[in-house]
C-alpha atoms as a PDB file:
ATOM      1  CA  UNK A   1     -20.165  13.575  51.150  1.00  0.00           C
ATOM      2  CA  UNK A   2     -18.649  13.282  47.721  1.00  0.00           C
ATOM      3  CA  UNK A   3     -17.456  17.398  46.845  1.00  0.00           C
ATOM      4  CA  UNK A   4     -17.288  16.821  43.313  1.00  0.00           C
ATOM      5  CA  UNK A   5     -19.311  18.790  40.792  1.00  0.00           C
ATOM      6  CA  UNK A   6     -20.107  16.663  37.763  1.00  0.00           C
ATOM      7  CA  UNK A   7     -19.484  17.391  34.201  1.00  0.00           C
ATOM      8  CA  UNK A   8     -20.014  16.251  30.915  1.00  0.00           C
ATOM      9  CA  UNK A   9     -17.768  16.279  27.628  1.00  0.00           C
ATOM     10  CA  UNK A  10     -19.727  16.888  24.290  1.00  0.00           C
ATOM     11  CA  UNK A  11     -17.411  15.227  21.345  1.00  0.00           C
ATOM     12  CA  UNK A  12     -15.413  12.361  21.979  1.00  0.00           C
ATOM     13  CA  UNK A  13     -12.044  13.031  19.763  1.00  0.00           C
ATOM     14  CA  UNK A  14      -8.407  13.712  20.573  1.00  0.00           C
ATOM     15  CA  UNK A  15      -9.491  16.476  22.896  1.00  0.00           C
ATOM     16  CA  UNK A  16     -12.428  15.339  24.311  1.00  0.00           C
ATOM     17  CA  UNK A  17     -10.552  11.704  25.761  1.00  0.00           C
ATOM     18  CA  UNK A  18      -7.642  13.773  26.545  1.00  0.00           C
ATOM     19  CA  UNK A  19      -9.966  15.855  28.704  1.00  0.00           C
ATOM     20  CA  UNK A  20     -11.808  12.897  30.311  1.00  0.00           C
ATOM     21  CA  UNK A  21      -8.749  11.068  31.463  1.00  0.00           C
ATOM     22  CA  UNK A  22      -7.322  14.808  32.874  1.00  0.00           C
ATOM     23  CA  UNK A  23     -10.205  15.081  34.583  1.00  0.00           C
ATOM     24  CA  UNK A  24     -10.253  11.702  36.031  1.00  0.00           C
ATOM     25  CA  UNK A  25      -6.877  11.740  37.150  1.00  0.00           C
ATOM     26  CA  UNK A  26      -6.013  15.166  37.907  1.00  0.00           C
ATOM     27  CA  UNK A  27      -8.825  16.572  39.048  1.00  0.00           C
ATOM     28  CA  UNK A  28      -9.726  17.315  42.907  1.00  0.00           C
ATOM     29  CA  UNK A  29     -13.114  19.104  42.212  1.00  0.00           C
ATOM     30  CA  UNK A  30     -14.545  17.202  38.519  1.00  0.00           C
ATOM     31  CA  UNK A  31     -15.941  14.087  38.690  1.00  0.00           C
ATOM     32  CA  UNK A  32     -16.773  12.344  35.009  1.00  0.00           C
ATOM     33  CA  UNK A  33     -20.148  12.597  34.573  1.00  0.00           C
ATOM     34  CA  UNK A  34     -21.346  11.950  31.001  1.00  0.00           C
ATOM     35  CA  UNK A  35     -19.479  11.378  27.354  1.00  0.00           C
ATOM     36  CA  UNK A  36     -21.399  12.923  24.648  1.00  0.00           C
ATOM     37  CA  UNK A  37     -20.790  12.020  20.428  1.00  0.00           C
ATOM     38  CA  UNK A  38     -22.629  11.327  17.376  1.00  0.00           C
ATOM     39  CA  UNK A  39     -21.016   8.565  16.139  1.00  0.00           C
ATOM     40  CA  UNK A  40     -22.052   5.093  18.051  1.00  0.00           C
ATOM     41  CA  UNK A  41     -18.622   4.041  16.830  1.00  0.00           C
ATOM     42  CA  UNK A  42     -16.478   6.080  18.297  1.00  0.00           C
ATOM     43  CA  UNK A  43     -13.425   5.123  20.035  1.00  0.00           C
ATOM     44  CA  UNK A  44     -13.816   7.964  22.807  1.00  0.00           C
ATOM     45  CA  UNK A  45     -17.565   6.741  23.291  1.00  0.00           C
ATOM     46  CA  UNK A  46     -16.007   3.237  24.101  1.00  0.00           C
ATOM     47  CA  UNK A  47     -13.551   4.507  26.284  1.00  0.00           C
ATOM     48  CA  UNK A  48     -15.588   5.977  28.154  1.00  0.00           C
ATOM     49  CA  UNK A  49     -17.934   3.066  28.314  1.00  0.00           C
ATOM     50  CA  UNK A  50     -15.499   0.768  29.412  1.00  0.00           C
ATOM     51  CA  UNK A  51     -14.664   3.535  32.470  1.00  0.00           C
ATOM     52  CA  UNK A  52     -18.121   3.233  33.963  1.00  0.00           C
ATOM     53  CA  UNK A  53     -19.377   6.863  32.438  1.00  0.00           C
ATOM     54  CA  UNK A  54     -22.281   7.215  30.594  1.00  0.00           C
ATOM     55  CA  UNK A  55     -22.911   7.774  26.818  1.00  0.00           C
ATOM     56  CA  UNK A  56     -24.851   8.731  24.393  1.00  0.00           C
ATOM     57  CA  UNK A  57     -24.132   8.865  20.672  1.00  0.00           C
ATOM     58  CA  UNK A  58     -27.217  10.992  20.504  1.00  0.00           C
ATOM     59  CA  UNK A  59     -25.528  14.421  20.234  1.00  0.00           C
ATOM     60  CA  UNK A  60     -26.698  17.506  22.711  1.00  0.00           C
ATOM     61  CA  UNK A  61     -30.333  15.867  22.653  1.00  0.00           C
ATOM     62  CA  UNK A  62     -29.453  12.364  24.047  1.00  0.00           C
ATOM     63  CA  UNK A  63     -27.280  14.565  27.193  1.00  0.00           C
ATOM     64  CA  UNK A  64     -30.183  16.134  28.127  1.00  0.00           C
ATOM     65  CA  UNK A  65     -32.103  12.440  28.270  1.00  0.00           C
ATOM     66  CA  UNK A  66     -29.479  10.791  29.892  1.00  0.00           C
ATOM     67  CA  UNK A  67     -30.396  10.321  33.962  1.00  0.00           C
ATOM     68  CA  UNK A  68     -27.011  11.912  34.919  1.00  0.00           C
ATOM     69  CA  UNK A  69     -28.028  15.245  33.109  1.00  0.00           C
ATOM     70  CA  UNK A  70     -29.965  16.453  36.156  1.00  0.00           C
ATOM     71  CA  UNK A  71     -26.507  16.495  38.220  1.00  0.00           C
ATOM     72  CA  UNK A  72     -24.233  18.018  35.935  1.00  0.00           C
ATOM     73  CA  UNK A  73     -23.112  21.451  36.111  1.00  0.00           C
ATOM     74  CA  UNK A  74     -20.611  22.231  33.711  1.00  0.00           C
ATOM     75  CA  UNK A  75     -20.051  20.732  30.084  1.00  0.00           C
ATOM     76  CA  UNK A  76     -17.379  20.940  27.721  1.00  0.00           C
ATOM     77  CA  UNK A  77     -17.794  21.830  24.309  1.00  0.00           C
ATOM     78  CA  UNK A  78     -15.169  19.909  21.841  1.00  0.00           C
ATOM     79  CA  UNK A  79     -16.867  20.092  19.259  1.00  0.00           C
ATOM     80  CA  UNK A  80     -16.585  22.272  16.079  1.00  0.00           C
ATOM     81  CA  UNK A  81     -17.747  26.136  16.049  1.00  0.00           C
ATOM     82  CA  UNK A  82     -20.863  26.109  14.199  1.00  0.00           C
ATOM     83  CA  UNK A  83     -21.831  23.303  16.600  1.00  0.00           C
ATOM     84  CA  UNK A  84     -21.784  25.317  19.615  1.00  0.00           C
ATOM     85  CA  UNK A  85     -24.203  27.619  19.031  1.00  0.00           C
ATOM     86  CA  UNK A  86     -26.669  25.167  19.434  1.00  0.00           C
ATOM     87  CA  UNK A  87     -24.945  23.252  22.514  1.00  0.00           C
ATOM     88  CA  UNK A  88     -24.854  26.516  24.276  1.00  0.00           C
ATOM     89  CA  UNK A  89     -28.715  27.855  23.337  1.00  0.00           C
ATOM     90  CA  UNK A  90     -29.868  24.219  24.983  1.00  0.00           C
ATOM     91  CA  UNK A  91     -27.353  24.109  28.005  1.00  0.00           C
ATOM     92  CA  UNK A  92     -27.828  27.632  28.880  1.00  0.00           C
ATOM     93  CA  UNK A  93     -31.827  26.904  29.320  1.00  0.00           C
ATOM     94  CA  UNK A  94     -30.829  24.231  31.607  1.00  0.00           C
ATOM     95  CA  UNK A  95     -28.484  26.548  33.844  1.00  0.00           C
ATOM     96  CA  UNK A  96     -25.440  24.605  32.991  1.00  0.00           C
ATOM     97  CA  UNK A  97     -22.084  26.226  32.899  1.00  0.00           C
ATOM     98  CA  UNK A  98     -20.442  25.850  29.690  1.00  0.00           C
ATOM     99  CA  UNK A  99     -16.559  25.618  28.662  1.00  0.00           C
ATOM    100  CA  UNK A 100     -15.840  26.331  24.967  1.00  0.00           C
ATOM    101  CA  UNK A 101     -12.983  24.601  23.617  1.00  0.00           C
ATOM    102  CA  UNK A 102     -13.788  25.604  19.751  1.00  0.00           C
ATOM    103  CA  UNK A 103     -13.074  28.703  17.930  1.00  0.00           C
ATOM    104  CA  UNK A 104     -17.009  30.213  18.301  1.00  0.00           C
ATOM    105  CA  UNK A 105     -15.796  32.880  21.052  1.00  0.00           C
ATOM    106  CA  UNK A 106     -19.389  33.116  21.981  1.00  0.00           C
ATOM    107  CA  UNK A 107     -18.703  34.352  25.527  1.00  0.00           C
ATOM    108  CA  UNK A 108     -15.674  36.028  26.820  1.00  0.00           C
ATOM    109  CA  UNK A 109     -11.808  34.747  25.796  1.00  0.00           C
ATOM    110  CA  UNK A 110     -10.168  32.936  29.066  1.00  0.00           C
ATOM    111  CA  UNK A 111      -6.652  32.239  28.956  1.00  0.00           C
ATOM    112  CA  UNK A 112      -6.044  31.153  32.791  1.00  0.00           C
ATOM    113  CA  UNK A 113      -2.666  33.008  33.183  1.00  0.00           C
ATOM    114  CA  UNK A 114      -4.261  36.040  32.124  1.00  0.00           C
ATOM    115  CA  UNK A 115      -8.191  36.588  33.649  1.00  0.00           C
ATOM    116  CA  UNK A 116      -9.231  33.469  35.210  1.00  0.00           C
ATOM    117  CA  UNK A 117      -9.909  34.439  38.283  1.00  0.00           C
ATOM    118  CA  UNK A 118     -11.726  37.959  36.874  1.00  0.00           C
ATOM    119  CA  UNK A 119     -14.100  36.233  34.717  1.00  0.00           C
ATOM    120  CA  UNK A 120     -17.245  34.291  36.200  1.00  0.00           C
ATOM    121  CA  UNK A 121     -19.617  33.813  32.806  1.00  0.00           C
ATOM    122  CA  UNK A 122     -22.177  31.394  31.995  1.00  0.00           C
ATOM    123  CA  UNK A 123     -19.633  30.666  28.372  1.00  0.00           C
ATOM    124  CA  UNK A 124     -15.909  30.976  28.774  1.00  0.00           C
ATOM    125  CA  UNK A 125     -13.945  30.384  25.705  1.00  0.00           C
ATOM    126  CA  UNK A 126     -10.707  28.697  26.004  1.00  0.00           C
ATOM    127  CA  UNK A 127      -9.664  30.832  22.895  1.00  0.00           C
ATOM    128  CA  UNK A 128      -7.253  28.345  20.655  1.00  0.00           C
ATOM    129  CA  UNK A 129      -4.375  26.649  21.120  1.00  0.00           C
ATOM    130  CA  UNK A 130      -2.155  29.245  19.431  1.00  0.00           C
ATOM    131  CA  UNK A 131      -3.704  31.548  21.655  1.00  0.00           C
ATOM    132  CA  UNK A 132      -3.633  29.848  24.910  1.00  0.00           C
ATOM    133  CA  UNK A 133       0.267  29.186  23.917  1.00  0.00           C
ATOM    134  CA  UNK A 134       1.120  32.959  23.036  1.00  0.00           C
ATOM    135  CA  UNK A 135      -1.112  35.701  23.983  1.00  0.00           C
ATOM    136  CA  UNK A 136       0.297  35.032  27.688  1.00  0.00           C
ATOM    137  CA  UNK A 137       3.709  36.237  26.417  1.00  0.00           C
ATOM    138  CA  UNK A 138       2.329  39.393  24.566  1.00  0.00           C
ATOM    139  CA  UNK A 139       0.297  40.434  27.776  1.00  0.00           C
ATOM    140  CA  UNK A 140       3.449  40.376  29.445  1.00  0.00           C
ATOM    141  CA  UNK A 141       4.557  42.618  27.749  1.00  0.00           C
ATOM    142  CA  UNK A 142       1.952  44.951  28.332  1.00  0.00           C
ATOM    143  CA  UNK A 143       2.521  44.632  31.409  1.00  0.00           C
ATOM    144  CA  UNK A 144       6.275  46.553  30.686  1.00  0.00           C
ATOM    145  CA  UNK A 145       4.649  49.308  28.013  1.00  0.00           C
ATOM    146  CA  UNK A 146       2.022  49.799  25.384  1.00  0.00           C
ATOM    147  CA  UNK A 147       2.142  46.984  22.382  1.00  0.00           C
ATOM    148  CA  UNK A 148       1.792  48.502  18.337  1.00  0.00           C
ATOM    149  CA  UNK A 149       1.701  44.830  17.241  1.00  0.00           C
ATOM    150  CA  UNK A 150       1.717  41.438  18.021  1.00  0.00           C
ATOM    151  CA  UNK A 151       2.167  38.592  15.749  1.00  0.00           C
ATOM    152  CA  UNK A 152       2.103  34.785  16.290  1.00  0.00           C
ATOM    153  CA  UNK A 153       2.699  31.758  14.541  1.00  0.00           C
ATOM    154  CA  UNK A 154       2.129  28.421  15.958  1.00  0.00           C
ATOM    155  CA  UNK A 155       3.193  25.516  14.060  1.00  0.00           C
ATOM    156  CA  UNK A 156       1.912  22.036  14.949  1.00  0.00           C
ATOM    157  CA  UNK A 157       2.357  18.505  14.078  1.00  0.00           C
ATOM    158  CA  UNK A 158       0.387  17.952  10.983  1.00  0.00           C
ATOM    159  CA  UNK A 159      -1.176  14.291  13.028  1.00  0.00           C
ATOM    160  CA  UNK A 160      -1.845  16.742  15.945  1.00  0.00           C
ATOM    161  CA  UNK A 161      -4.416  18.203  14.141  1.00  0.00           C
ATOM    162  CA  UNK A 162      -7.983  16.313  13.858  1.00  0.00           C
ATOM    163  CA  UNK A 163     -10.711  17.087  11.101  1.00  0.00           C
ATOM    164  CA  UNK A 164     -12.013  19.817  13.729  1.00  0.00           C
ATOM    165  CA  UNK A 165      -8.771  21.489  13.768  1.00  0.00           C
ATOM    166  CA  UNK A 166      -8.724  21.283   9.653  1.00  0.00           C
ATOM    167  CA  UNK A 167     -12.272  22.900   9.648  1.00  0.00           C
ATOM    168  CA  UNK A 168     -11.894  25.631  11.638  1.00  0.00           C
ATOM    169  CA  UNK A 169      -8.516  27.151  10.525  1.00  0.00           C
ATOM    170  CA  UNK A 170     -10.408  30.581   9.443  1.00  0.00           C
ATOM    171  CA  UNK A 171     -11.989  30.948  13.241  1.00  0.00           C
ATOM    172  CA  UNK A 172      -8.914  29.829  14.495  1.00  0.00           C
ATOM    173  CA  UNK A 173      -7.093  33.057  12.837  1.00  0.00           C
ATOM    174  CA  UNK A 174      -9.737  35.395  13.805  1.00  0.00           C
ATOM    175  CA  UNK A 175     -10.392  34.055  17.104  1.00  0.00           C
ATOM    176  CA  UNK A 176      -6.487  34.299  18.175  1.00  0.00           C
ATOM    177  CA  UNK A 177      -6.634  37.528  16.551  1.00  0.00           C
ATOM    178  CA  UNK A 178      -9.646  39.247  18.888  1.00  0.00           C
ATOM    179  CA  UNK A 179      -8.045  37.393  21.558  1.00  0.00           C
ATOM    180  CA  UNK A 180      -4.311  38.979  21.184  1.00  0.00           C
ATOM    181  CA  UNK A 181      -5.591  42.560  20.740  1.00  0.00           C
ATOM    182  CA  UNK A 182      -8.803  42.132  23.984  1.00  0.00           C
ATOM    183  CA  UNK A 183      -6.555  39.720  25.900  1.00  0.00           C
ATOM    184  CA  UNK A 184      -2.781  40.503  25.133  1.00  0.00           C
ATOM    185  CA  UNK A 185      -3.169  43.840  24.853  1.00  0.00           C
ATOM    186  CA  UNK A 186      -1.983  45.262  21.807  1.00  0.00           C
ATOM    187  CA  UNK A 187      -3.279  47.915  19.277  1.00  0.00           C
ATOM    188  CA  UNK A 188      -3.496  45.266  16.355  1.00  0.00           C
ATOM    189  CA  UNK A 189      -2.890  41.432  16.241  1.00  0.00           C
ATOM    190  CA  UNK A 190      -2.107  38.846  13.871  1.00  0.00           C
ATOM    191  CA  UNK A 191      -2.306  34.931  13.947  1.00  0.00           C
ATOM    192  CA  UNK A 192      -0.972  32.414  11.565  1.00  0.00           C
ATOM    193  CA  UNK A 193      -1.251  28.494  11.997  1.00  0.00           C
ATOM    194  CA  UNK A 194       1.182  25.666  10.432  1.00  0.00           C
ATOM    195  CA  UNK A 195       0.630  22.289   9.844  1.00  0.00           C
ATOM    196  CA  UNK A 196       3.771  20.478  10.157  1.00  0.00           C
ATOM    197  CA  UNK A 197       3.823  16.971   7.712  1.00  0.00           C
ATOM    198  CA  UNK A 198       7.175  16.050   9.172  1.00  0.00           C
ATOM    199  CA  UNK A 199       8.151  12.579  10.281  1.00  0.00           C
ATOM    200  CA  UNK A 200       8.537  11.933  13.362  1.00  0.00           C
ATOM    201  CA  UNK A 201       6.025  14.347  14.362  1.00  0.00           C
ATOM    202  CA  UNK A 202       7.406  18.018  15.685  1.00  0.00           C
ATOM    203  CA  UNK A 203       6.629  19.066  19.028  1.00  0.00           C
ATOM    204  CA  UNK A 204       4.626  22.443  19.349  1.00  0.00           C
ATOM    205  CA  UNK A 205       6.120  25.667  18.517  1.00  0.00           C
ATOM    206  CA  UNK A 206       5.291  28.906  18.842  1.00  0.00           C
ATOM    207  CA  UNK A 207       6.730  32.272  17.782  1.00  0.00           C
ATOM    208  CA  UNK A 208       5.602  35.528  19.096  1.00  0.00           C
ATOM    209  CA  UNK A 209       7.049  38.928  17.626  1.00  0.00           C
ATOM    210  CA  UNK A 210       5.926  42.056  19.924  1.00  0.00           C
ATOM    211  CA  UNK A 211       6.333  45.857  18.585  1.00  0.00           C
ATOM    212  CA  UNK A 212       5.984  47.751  22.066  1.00  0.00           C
ATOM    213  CA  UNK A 213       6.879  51.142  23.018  1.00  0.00           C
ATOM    214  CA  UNK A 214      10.531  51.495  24.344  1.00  0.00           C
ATOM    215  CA  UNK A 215      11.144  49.468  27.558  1.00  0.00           C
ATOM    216  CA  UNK A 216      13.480  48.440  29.891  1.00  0.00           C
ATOM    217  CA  UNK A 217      14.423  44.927  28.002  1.00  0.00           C
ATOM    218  CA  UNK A 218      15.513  43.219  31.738  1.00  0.00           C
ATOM    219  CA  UNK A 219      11.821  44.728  33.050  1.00  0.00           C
ATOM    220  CA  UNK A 220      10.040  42.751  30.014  1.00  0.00           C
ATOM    221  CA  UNK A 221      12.486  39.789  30.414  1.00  0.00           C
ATOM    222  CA  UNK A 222      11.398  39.596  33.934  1.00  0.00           C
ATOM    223  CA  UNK A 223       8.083  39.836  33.088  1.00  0.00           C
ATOM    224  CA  UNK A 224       7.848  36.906  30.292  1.00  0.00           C
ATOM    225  CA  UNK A 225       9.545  34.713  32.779  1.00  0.00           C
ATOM    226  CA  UNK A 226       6.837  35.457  35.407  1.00  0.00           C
ATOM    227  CA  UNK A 227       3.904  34.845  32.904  1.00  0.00           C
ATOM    228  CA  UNK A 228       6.061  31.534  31.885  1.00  0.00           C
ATOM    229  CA  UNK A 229       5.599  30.391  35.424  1.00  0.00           C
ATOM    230  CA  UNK A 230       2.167  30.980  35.442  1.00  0.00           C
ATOM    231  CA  UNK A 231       1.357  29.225  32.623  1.00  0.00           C
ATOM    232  CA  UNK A 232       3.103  26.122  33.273  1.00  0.00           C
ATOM    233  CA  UNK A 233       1.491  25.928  36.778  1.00  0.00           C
ATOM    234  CA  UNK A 234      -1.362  24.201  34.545  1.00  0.00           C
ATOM    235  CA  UNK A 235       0.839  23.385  31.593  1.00  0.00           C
ATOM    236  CA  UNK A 236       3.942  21.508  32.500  1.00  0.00           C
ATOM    237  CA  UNK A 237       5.317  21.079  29.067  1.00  0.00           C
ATOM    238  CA  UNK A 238       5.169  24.532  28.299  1.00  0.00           C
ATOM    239  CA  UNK A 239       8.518  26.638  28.127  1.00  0.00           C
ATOM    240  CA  UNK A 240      10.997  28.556  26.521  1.00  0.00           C
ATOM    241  CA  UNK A 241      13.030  27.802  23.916  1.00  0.00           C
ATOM    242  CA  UNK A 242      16.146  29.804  23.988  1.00  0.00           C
ATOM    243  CA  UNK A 243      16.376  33.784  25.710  1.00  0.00           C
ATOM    244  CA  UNK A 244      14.088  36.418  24.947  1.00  0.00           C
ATOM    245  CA  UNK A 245      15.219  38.430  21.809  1.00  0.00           C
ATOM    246  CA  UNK A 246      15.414  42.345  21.565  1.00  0.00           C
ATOM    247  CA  UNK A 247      15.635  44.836  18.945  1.00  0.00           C
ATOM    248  CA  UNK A 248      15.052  48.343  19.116  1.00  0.00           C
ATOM    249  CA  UNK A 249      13.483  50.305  16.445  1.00  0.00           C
ATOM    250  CA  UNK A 250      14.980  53.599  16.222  1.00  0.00           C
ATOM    251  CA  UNK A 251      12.380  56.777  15.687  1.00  0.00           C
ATOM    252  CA  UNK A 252      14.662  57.099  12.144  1.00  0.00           C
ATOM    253  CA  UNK A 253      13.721  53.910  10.518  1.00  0.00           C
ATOM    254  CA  UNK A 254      10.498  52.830  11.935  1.00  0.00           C
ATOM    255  CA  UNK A 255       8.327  49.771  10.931  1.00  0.00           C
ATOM    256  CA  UNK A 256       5.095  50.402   8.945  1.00  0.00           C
ATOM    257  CA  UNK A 257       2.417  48.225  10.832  1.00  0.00           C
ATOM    258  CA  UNK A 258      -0.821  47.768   8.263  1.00  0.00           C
ATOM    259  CA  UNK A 259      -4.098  49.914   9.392  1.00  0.00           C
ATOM    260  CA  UNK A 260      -1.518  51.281  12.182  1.00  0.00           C
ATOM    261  CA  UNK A 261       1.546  53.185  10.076  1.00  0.00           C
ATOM    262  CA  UNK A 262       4.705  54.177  11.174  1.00  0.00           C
ATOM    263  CA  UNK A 263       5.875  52.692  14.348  1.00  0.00           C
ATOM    264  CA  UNK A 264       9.380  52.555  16.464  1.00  0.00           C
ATOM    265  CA  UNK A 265       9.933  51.253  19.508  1.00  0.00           C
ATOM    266  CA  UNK A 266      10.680  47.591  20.924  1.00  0.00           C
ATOM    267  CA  UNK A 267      10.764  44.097  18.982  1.00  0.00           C
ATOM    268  CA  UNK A 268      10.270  41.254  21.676  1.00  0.00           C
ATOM    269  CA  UNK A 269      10.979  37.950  20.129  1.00  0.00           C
ATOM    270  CA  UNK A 270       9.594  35.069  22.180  1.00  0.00           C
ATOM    271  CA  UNK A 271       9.902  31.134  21.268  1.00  0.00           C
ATOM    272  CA  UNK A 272       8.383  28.352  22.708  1.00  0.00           C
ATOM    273  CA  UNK A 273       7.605  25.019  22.910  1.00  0.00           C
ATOM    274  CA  UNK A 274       5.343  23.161  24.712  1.00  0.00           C
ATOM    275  CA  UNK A 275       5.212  19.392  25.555  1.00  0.00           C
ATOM    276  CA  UNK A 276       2.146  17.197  25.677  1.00  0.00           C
ATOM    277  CA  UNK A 277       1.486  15.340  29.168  1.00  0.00           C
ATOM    278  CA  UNK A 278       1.031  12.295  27.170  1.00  0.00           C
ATOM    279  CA  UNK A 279      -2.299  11.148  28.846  1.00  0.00           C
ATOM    280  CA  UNK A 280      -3.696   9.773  25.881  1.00  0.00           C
ATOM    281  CA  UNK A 281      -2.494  12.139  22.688  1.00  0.00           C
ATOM    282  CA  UNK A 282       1.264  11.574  22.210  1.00  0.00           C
ATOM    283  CA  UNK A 283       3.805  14.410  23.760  1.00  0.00           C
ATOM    284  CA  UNK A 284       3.918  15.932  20.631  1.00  0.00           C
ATOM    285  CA  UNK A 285       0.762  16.905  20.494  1.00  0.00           C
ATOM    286  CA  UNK A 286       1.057  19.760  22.816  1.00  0.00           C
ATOM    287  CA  UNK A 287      -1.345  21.879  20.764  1.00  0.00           C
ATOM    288  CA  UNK A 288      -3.763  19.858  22.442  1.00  0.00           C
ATOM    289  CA  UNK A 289      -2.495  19.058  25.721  1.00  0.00           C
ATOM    290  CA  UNK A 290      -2.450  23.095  26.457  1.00  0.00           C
ATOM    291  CA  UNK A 291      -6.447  23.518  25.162  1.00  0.00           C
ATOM    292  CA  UNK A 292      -7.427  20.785  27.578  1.00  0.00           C
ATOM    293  CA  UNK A 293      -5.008  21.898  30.332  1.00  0.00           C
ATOM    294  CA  UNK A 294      -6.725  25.632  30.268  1.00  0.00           C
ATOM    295  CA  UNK A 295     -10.184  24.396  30.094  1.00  0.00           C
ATOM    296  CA  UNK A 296      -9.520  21.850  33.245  1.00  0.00           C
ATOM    297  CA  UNK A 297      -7.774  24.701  34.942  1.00  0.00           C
ATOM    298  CA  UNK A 298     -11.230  26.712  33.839  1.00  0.00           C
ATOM    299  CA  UNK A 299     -13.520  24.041  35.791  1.00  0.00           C
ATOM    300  CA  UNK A 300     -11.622  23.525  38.121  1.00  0.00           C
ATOM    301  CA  UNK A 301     -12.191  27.104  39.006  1.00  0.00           C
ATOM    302  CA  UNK A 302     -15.749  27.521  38.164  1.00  0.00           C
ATOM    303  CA  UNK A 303     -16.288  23.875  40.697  1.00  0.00           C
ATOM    304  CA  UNK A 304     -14.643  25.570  43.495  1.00  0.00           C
ATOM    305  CA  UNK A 305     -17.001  29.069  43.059  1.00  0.00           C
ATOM    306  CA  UNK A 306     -20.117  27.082  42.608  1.00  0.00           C
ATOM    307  CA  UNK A 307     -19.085  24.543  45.626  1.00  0.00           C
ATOM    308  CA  UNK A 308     -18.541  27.414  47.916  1.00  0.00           C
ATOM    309  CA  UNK A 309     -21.804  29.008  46.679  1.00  0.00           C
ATOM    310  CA  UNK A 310     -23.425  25.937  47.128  1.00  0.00           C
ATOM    311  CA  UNK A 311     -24.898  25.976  44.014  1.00  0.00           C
ATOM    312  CA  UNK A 312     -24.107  23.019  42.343  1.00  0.00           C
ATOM    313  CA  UNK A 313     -26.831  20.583  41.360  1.00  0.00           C
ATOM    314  CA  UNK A 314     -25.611  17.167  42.560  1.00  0.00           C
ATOM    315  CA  UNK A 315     -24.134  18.811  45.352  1.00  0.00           C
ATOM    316  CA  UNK A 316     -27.695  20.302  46.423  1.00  0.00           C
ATOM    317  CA  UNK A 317     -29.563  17.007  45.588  1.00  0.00           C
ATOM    318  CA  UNK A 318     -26.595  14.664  47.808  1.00  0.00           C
ATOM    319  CA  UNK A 319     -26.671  17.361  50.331  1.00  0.00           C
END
């Protein structure tokens, strides 16, 4: 019997064919089950055509028509935020487990290095790619002692960055910046994005600055390079740049953190990089590569629950 669960991917961009093709080839639980767009012209749609999967260039409406719809169980959303409302409202009636890949946070933030295996909703958000990059390194440092502040700034290729990218850059910010105080860990947050025009393209960085309590610096060391580990169990690409950074604040000369005041302590400095797997975006693009990474890493999860539950729809139907 064929253990698969079947899914479907709503929006057919960068992300959505980088998805597919993860899914397809490294994947032991997802099987391809529909590829869902609005433009009959797109080059995803015709991927995925010429792959054997269905189509439909029919938006939300025209998944729910297709025949395949009855078997699958969890869909992607790669789509834009004000988009998913809708997607979620219909696939939610339907009983199908959804995985948001845009900014709309509509159900709880899932970064996989963090809570995957604690969270078990209907909606997981896959937070942004900022997020998914950094907040692992601030919640390490919770880990250690309490966090003031946390900022990030992730800078990506300007070509890395698709017209959903371009209009959603105020979600982005506000979703990475929920996501770093409920998921990282600290007091307050702060997220900034860069688009990069440079030629060649720039790989993916990321900068985190942490303002903690004091801590033993080889005890938060230890624990970045744990949550490192973690995160490139599903990520590859993803990795340091140079040594942790530390400078202590003395209780003299504090730093005034906005809305927060006066605060001494410990400045982390983390900076990374991560590298695309070059499925079908270029290695560059790791902005994208780590979205589609978490969300697979996210299904893959959610498949194995709902095959041990035996509760997933094709599975039932086969069985």
């Amino acid at each position: 019997m064929n253990d698969k669960v079947k899914v479907a991917i709503i929006g057919p961009g960068n992300i959505g064919t980088d998805l597919m093709i993860k899914v397809m080839r490294n994947s032991k639980r997802l099987e391809m089950g529909a590829m869902v767009g609005v433009d009959p012209e797109s080059d995803g749609l015709a991927r995925a055509q010429r792959l054997g999967i269905a189509t439909t260039a029919e938006g939300i409406d025209g998944l729910v028509k297709l025949d395949v719809f009855k078997d699958i169980d969890i869909v992607f959303d790669a789509t834009s935020a004000g988009a998913h409302k809708r997607h979620n409202e219909v696939l939610q009636k339907h009983g199908v487990q959804v995985i948001d890949l845009t900014p709309a946070a509509l159900g709880p933030y899932v970064i996989p290095a963090i809570n995957l295996e604690a969270e078990n909703a209907t909606n997981m958000n896959m937070v942004t790619c900022g997020g998914q990059a950094t907040i692992p390194m601030v919640a390490a440092v919770s880990r250690v002692a309490k966090v003031h502040y946390a900022e990030i700034v992730a800078s990506i290729s300007s070509k890395s960055a698709g017209p959903g990218t371009r209009a959603n850059i105020d979600e982005f910010t506000e979703t990475t910046k929920a996501a770093i105080e409920k998921l990282g860990g600290a007091e307050r947050g702060k997220a900034i994005i860069v688009l990069n025009p440079a030629e060649p393209p720039l790989i993916m960085r990321d900068t985190v600055f942490v303002l903690s309590e004091a801590a033993d610096q080889e005890k938060v060391e230890a624990s970045i390079l744990k949550m490192v580990a973690a995160v490139q169990a599903y990520v590859p690409g993803y990795r340091l740049k140079q040594r942790v950074q530390f400078d202590v604040i003395p209780a003299d000369n504090p730093l005034n953190v906005p809305k927060l005041g006066l605060r001494h302590g410990l400045k982390t400095s983390v900076f990374l990089e991560v590298e695309g797997a070059a499925h079908y975006l270029p290695s560059y693009a790791g902005n994208l590569d780590i979205m589609t990474s978490a969300a697979l890493a996210c299904a893959d999860m959610m498949a194995s629950r709902r095959i041990a539950s035996g509760i997933a729809r094709g599975l039932k139907e086969a069985a």
